[in-house]
C-alpha atoms as a PDB file:
ATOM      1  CA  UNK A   1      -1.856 -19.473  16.981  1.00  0.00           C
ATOM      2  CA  UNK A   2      -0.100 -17.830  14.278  1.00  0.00           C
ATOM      3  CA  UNK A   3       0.315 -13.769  14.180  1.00  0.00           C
ATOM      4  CA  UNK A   4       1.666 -12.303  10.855  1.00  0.00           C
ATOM      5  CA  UNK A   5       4.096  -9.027  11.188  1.00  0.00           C
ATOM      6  CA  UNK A   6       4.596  -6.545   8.690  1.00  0.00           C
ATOM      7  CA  UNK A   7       7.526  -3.882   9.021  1.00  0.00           C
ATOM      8  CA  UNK A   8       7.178  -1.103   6.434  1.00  0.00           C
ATOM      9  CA  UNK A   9       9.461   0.976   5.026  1.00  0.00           C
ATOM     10  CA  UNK A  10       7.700   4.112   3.374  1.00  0.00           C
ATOM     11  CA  UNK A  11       9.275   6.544   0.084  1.00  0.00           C
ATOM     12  CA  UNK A  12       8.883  10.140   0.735  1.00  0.00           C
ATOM     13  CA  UNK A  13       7.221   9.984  -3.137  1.00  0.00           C
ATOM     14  CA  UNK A  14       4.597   7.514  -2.448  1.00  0.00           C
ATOM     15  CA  UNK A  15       1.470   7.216  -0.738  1.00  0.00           C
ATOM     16  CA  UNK A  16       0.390   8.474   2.664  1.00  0.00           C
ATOM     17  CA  UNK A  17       1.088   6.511   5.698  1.00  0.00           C
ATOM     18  CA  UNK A  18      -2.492   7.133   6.385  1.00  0.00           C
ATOM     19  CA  UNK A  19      -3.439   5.582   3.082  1.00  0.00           C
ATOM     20  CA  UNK A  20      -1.094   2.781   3.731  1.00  0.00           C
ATOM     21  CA  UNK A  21      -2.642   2.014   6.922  1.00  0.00           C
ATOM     22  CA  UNK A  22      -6.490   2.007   5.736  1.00  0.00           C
ATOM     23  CA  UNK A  23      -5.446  -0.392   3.373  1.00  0.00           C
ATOM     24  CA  UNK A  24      -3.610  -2.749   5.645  1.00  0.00           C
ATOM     25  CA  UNK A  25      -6.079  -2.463   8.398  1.00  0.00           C
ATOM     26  CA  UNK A  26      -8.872  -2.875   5.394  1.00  0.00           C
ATOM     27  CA  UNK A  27      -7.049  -6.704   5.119  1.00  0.00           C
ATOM     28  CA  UNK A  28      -7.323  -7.620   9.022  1.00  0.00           C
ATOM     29  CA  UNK A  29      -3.827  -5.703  10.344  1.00  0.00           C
ATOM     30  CA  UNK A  30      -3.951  -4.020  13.254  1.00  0.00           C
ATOM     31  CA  UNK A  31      -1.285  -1.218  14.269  1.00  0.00           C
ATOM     32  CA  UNK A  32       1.847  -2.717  16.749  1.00  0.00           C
ATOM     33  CA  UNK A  33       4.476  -1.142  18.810  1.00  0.00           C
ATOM     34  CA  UNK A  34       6.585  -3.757  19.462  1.00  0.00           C
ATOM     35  CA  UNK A  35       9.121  -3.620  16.610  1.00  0.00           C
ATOM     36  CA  UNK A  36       6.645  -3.577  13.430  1.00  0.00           C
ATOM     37  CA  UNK A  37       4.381  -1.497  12.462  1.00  0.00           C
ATOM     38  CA  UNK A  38       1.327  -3.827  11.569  1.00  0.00           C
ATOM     39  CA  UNK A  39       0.429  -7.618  13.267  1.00  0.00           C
ATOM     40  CA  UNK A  40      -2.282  -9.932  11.849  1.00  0.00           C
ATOM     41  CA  UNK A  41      -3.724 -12.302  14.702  1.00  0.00           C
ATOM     42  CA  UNK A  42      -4.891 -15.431  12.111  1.00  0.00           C
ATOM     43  CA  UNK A  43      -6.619 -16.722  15.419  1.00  0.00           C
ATOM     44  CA  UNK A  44      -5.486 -20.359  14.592  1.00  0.00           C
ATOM     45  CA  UNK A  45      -2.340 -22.128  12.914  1.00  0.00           C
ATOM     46  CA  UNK A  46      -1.834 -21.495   9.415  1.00  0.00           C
ATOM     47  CA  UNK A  47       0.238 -23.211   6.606  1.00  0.00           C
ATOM     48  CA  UNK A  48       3.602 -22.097   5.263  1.00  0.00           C
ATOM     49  CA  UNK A  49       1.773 -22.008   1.995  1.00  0.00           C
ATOM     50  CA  UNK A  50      -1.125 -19.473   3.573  1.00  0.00           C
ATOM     51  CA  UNK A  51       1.177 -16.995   4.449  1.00  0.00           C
ATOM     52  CA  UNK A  52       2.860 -16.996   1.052  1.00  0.00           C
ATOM     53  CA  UNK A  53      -0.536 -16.104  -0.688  1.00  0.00           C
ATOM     54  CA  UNK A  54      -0.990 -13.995   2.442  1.00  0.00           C
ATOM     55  CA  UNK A  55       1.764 -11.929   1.313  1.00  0.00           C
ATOM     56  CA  UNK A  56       0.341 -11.648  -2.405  1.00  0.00           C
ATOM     57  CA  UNK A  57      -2.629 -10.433  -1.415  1.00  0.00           C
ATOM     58  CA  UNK A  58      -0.617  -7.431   0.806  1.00  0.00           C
ATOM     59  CA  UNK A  59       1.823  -7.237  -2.091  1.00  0.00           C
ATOM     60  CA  UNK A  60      -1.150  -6.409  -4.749  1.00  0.00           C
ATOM     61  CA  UNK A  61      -2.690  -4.285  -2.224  1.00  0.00           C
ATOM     62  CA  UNK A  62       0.342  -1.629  -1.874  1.00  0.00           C
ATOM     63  CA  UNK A  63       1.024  -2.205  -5.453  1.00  0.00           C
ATOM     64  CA  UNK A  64       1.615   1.533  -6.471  1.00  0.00           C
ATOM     65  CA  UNK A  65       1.963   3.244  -2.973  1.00  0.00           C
ATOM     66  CA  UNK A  66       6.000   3.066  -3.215  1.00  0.00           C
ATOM     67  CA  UNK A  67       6.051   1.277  -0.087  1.00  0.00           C
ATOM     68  CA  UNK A  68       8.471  -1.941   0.562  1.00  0.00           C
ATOM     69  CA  UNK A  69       7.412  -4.428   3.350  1.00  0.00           C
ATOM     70  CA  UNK A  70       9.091  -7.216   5.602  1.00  0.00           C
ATOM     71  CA  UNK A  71       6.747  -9.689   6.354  1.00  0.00           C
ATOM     72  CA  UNK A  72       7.404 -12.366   9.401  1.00  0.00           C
ATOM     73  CA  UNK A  73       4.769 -15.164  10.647  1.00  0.00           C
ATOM     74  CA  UNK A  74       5.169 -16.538  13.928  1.00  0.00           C
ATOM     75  CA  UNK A  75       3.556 -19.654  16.044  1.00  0.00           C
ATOM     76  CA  UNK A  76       2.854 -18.885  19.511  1.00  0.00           C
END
């Protein structure tokens, strides 16, 4: 199964972390405490190339809240 991790790194300028948050949980992310901030649980194992548009889709989603992101996917 592949999970998808999501660090963020926030500018005092830009949105809300609250904001942030409803949209990342509004795209399947669910708050973490080991070491990121956000995990995605796919539920199965995904492509290389699935994750890439993956990270489009988050990257058009924050577009405008100021906030940079480290993405990592994993296979348990």
């Amino acid at each position: 199964m592949t999970k998808t991790f999501l660090l963020l790194q926030l500018d005092s300028e830009g949105a809300p972390y609250s904001d942030v948050a409803t949209i990342l949980e509004d795209l399947g992310f669910q708050p973490e405490t080991e070491g990121y901030d956000f995990v995605f649980d796919w539920g199965r194992p995904v492509a290389i190339h699935e994750t890439l548009e993956f990270a489009d889709r988050i990257q058009t989603a924050l577009q405008g809240s100021r906030v940079r992101f480290r993405i990592e996917s994993t296979d348990e």
